[in-house]
Protein backbone atom coordinates (compact mmCIF):
# COMPACT_ATOMS: atom_id res chain seq x y z
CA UNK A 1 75.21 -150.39 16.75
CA UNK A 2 72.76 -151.86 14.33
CA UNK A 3 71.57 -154.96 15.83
CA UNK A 4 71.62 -157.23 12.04
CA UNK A 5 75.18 -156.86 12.29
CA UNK A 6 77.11 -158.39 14.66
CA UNK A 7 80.83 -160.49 14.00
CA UNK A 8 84.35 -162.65 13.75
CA UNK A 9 87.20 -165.25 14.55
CA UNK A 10 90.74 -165.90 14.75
CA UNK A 11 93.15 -168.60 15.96
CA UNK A 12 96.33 -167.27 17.94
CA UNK A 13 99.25 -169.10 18.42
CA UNK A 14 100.96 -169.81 21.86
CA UNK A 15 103.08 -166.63 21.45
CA UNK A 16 100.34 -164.72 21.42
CA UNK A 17 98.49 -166.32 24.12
CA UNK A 18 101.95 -166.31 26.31
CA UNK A 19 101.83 -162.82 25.88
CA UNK A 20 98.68 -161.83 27.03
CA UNK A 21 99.13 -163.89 30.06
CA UNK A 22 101.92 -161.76 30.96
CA UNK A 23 99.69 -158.87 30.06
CA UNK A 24 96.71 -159.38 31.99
CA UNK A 25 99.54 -160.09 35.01
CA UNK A 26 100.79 -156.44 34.28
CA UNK A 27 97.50 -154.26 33.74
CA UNK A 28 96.38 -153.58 37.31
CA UNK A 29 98.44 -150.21 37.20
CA UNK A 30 97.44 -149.98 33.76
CA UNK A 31 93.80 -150.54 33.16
CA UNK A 32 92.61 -151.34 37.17
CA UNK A 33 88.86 -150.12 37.67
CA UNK A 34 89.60 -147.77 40.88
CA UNK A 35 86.54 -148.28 43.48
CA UNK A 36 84.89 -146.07 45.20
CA UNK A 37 82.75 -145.70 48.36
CA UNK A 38 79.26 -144.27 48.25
CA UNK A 39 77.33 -143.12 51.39
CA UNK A 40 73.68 -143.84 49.36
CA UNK A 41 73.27 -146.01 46.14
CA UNK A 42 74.07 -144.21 42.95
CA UNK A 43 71.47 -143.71 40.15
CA UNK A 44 72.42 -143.61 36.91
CA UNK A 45 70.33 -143.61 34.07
CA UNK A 46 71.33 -144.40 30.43
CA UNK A 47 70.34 -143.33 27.05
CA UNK A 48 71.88 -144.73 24.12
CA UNK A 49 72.54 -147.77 21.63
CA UNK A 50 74.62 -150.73 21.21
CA UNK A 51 77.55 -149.76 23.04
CA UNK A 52 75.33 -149.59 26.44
CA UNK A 53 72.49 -151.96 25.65
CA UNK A 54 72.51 -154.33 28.55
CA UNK A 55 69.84 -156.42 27.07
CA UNK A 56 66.97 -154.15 26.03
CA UNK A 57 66.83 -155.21 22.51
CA UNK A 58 66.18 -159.01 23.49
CA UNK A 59 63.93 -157.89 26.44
CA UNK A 60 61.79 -154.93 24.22
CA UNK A 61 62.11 -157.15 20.63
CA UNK A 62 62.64 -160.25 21.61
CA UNK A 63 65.70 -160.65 19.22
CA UNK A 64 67.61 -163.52 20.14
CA UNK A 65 71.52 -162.65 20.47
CA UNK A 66 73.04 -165.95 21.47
CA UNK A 67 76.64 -167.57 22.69
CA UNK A 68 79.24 -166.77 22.25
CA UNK A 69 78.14 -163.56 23.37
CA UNK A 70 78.63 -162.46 27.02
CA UNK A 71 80.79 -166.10 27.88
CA UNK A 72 83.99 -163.86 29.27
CA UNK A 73 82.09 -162.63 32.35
CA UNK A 74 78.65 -163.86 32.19
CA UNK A 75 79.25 -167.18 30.99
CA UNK A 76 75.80 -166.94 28.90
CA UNK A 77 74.17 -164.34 26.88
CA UNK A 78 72.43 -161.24 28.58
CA UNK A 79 71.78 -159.24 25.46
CA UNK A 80 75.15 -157.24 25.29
CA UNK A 81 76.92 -157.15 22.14
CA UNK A 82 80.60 -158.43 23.83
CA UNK A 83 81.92 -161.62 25.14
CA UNK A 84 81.29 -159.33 28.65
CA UNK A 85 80.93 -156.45 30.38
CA UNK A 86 80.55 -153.07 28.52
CA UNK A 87 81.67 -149.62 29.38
CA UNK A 88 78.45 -148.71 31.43
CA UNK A 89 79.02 -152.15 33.56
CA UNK A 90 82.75 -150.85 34.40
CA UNK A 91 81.37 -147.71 35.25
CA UNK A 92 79.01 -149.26 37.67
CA UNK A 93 81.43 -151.28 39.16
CA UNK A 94 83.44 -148.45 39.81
CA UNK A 95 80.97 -147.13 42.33
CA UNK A 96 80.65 -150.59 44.10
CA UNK A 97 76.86 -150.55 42.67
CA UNK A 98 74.82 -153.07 40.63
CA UNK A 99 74.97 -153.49 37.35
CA UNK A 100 72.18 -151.67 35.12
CA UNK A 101 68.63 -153.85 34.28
CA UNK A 102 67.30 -152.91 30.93
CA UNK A 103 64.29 -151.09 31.20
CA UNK A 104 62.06 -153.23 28.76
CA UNK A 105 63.12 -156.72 31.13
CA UNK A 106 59.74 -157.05 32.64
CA UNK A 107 61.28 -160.41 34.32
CA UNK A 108 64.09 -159.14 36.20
CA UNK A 109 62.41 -158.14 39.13
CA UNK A 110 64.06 -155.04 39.78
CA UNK A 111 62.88 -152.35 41.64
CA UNK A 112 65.07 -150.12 39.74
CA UNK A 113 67.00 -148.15 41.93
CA UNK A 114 69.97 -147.43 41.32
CA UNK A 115 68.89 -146.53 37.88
CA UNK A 116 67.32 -147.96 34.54
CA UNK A 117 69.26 -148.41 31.28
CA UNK A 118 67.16 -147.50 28.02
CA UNK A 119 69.95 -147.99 25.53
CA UNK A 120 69.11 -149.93 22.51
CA UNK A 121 70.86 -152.05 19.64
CA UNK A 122 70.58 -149.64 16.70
CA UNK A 123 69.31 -146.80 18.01
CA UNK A 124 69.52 -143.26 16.36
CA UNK A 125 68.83 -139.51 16.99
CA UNK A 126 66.33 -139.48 14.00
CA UNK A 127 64.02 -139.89 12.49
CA UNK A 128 62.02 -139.55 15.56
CA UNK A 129 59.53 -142.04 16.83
CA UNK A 130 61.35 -145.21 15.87
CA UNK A 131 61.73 -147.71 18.30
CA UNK A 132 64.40 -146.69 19.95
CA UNK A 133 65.12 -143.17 18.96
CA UNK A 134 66.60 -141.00 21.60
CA UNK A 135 63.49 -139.28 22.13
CA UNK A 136 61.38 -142.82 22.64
CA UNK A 137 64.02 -143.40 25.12
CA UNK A 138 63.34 -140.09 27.36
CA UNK A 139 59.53 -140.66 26.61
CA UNK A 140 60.17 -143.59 28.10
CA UNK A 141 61.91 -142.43 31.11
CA UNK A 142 59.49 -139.84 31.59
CA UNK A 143 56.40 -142.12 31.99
CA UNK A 144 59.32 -144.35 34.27
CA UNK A 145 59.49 -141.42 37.38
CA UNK A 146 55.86 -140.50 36.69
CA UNK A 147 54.90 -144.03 37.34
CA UNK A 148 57.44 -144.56 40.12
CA UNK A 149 56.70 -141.44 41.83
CA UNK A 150 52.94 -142.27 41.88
CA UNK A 151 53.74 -145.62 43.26
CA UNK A 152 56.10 -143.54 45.89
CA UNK A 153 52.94 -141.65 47.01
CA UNK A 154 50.92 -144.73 47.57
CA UNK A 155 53.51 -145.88 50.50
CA UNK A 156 55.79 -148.11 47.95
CA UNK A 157 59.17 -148.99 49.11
CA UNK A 158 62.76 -149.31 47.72
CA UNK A 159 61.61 -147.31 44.86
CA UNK A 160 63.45 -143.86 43.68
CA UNK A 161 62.13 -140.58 45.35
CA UNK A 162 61.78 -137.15 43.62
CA UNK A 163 64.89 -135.87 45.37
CA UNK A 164 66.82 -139.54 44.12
CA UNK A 165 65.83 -138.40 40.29
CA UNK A 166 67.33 -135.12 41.14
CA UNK A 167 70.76 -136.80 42.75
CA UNK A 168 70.73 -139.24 39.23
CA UNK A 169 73.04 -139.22 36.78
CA UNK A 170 71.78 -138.99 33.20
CA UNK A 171 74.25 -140.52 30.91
CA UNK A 172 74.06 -140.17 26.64
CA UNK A 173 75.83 -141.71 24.27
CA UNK A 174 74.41 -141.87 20.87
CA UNK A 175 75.11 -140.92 17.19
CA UNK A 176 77.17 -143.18 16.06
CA UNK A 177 74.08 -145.40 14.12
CA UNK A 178 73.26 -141.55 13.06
CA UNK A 179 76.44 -141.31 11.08
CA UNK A 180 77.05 -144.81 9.36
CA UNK A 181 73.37 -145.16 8.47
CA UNK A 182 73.73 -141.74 6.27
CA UNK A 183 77.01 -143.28 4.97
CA UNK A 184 75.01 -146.39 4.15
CA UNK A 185 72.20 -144.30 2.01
CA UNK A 186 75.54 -143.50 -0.05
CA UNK A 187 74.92 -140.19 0.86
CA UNK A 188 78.35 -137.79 0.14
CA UNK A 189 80.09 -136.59 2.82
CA UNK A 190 79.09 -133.21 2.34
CA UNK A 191 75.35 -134.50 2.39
CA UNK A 192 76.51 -136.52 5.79
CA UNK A 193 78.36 -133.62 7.69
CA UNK A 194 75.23 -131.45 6.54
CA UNK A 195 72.74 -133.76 8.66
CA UNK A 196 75.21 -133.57 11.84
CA UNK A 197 73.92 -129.90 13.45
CA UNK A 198 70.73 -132.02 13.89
CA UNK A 199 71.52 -135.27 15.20
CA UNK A 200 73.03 -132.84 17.72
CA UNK A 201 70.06 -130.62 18.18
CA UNK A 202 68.39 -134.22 19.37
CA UNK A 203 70.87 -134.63 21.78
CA UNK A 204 70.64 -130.99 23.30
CA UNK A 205 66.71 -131.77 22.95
CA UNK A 206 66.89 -134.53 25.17
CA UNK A 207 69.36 -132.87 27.71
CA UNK A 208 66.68 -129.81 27.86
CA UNK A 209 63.96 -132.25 28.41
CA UNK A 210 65.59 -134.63 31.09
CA UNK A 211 66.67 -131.07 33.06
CA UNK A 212 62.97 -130.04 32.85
CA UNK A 213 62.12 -133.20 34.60
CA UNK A 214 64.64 -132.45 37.46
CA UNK A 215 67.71 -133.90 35.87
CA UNK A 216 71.12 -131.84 37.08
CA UNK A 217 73.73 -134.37 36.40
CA UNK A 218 74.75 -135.13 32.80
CA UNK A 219 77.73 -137.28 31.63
CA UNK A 220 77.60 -136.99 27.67
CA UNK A 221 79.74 -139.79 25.19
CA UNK A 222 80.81 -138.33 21.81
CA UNK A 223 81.05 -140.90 19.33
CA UNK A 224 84.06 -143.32 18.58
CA UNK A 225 86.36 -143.63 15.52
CA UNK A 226 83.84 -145.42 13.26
CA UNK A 227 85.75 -145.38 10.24
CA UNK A 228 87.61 -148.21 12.60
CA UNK A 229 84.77 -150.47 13.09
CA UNK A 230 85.61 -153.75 11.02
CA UNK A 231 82.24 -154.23 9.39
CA UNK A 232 82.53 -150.80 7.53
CA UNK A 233 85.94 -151.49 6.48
CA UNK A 234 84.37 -154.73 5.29
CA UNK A 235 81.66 -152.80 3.47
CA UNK A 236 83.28 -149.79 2.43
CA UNK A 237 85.27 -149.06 -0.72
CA UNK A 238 88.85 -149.09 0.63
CA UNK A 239 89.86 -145.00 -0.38
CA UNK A 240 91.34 -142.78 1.72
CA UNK A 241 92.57 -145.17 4.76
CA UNK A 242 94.68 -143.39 7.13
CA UNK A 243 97.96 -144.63 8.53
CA UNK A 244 95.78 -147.01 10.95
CA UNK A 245 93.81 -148.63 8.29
CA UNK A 246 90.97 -147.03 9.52
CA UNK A 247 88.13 -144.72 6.85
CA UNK A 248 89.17 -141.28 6.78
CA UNK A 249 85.82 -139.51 5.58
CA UNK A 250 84.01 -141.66 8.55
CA UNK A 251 86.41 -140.52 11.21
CA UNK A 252 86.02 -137.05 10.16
CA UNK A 253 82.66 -137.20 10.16
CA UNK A 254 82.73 -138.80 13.73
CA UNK A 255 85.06 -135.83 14.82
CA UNK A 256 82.61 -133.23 13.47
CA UNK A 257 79.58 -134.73 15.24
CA UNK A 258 82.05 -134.76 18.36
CA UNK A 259 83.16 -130.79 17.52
CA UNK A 260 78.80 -129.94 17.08
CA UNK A 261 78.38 -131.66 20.36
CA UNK A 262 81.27 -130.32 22.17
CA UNK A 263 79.95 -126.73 21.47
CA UNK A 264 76.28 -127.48 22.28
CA UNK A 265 77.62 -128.82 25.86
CA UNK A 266 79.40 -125.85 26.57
CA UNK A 267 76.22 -123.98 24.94
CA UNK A 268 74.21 -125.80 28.20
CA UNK A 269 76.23 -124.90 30.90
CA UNK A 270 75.67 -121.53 30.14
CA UNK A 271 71.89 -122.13 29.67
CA UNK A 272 71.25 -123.81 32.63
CA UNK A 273 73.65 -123.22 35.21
CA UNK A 274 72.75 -125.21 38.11
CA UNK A 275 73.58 -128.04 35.57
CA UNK A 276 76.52 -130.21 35.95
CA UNK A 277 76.86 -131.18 32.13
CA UNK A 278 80.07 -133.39 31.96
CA UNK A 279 81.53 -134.42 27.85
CA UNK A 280 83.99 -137.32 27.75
CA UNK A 281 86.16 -137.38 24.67
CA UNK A 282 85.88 -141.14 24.21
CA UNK A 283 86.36 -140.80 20.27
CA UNK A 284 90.46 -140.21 21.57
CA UNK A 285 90.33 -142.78 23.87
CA UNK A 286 89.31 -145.25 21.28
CA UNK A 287 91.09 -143.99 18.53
CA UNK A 288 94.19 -144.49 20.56
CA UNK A 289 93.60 -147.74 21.44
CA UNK A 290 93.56 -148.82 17.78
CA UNK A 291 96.83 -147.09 16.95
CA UNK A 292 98.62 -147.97 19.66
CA UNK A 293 96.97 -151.35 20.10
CA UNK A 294 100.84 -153.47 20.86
CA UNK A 295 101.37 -150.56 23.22
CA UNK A 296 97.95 -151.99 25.54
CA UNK A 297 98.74 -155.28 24.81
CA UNK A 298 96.25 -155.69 21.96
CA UNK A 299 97.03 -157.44 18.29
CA UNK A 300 94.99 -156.86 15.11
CA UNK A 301 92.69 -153.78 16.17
CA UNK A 302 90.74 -154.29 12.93
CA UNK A 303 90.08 -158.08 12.81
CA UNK A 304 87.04 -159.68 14.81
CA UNK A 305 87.34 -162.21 17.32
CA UNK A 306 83.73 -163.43 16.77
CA UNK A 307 82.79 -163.65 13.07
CA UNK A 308 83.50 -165.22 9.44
CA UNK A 309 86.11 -164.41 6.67
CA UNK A 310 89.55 -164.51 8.04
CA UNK A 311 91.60 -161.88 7.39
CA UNK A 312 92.32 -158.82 6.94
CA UNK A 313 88.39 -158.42 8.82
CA UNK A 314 87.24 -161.36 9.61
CA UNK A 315 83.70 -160.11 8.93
CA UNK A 316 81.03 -161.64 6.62
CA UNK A 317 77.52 -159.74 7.00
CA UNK A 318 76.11 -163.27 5.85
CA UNK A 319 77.72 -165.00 9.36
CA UNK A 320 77.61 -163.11 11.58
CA UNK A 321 78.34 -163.47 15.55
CA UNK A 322 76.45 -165.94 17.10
CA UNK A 323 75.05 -167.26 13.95
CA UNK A 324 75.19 -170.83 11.86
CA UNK A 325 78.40 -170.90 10.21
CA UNK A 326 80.69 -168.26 12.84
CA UNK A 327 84.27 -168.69 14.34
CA UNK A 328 85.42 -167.34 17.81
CA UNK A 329 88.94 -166.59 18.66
CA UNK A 330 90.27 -168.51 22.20
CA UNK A 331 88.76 -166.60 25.05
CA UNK A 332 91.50 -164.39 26.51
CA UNK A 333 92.79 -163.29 22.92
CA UNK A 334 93.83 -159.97 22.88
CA UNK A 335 91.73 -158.71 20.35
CA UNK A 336 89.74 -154.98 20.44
CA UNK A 337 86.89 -155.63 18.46
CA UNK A 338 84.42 -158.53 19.22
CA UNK A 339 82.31 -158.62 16.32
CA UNK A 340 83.12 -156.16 13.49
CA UNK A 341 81.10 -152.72 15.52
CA UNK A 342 81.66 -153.95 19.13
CA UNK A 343 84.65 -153.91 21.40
CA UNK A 344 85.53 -156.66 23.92
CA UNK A 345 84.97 -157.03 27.36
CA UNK A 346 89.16 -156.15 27.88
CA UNK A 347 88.93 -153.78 25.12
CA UNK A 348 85.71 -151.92 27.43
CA UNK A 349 87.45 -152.50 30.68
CA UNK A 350 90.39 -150.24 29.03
CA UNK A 351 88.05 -147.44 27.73
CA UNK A 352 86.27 -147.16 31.28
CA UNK A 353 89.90 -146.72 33.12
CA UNK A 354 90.81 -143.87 30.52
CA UNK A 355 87.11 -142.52 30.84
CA UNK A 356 87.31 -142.71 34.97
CA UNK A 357 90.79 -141.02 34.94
CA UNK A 358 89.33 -137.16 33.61
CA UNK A 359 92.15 -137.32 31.35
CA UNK A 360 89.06 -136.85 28.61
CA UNK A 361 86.61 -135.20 30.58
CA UNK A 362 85.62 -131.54 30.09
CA UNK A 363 85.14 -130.24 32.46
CA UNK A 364 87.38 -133.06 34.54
CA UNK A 365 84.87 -134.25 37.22
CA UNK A 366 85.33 -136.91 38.59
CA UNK A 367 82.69 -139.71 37.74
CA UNK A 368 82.48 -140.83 41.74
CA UNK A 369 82.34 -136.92 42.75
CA UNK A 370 78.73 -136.57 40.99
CA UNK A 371 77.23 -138.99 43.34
CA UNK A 372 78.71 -137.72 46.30
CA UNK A 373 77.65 -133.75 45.93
């Protein structure tokens, strides 16, 4: 999400550490990331914002996001919004392939393929033309194949081929910024839900684009509870808060963006039928995880490890994550949210079991069975 707010801190006593110990001992049932084995290297290609950035803000702004971001798994900062890994990284561990390089990190020295992530930190479907609207993002991708199939023709090696952008998978999640920026212009919630058919329309846009460029896979994200993110709690006037805590006029807005794009998927298949247009209900997934946080072994689902303020939050928008003045909770705590609008690497590695199960998946494809047909 927006990339000028990030978040918060909290000290757990030994009971609490003691008892994610035992946890973690007792989630490889639970939460394990099943593996799977691929006769050729998957390609996966992401569109999106915060929640699958990978470092493309740093890399195409050169925003700094520092420590204590990505010390879980990295052990330094890579430009993700988490102590570590995100949902896209459990994803591609799932497949036994390497984790995604930013398109915009001209210093990586990737060849790119298995894929290219164009996710961005605060990304929208509109307005248009904004670094890093969706449709920059499939501009970008477009000049991305033309460029790499021209280099293809010239004798280039370990690049992707036209038939490898056909095998891809195109992944979208985005609309969340969409929502909670119209929220932010104090807009109503009639004047919010009224905006939704379009943010969608963007979306199917995109989907009709990336197919006319050869695209047949699609695995499409609706958009989380974001009535539960900490910072908006933090911001928000605190009226109608459901049984979880959480904003009930954002969740319902969330859940009729979800409903729009639900219908528009469905409205695809039919449209173009040699499609394979997968939508993941992670909105439940997430939801669930903050009302039955004790149940996974979580504590606090709406207070920020990384951040300022202390309870009931632990979010200041004046220190924020990673800036002069910020607490961290011990690594290990078993907290959901990192830093008021981002989830933690455990809090991810959760979501990416429940979205590689097909529990949430219309139709229920398999992820692994996409890159083996």
């Amino acid at each position: 999400m927006s990339y000028h707010s990030i978040i918060c801190s909290c000290n757990f006593n030994l009971f609490f550490l003691l008892s994610l110990i035992l946890y973690y001992l007792s989630i490889p049932a639970a939460f394990a990331i099943p593996k799977t084995q691929i006769g050729k290297t998957p390609v996966i290609f992401v569109f999106g914002d915060s929640n699958s950035d990978t470092g493309g803000l740093a890399a195409g702004l050169g925003f700094r996001i520092n420590l204590p971001n990505g010390r879980t798994f990295f052990h330094r900062s890579t430009g993700r919004l988490s102590d570590g890994r995100l949902v896209i990284d459990f994803l591609c561990q799932s497949l036994n392939s390497s984790l995604l390089t930013p398109y915009l990190d001209a210093l990586s020295g990737s060849t790119f393929a298995n894929g290219a992530n164009f996710a961005i930190v605060g990304s929208s479907t509109l307005p248009k033309y904004v670094p890093f609207s969706l449709n920059i993002q499939v501009m970008q991708f477009v000049h991305f194949k033309a460029r790499t199939l021209e280099l293809v023709s010239t004798g280039k090696r370990n690049l992707i081929n036209d038939q490898g952008f056909r095998d891809a998978l195109y992944l979208i999640d985005i609309g969340q910024n969409d929502i909670a920026d119209s929220f932010s212009k104090n807009l109503s919630y009639v004047e919010v839900t009224k905006k939704i058919p379009d943010f969608v329309t963007e979306i199917e846009n995109a989907i009709k684009t990336l197919y006319n460029q050869g695209a047949r896979k699609f695995w499409v994200h609706n958009t989380g509870p974001l009535g539960c993110l900490p910072k908006i709690l933090s911001l928000s006037p605190k009226k109608n808060l459901d049984s979880f805590g959480c904003l009930s006029s954002y969740n319902a807005a969330a859940r009729l963006f979800n409903e729009e794009l639900f219908h528009v998927s469905q409205k695809l298949r039919i449209q173009l039928t040699d499609a394979t247009i997968v939508y993941v209900d992670v909105h439940s997934i997430k939801y669930d995880l903050i009302a039955n946080a004790t149940k996974y072994g979580f504590s606090n689902p709406l207070m920020v490890c990384c951040g300022s303020g202390g309870p009931p939050y632990n979010y200041d928008v004046r220190v924020t994550c990673g800036q002069p003045g910020y607490q961290v909770c011990e690594e290990g705590s078993p907290h959901v949210n990192w830093d008021g609008i981002h989830h933690t690497e455990a809090a991810n590695k959760m979501i990416a079991s429940r979205i590689l199960s097909t529990a949430y998946s219309n139709p229920r494809v398999p992820f692994d069975f996409l890159f083996r047909h």
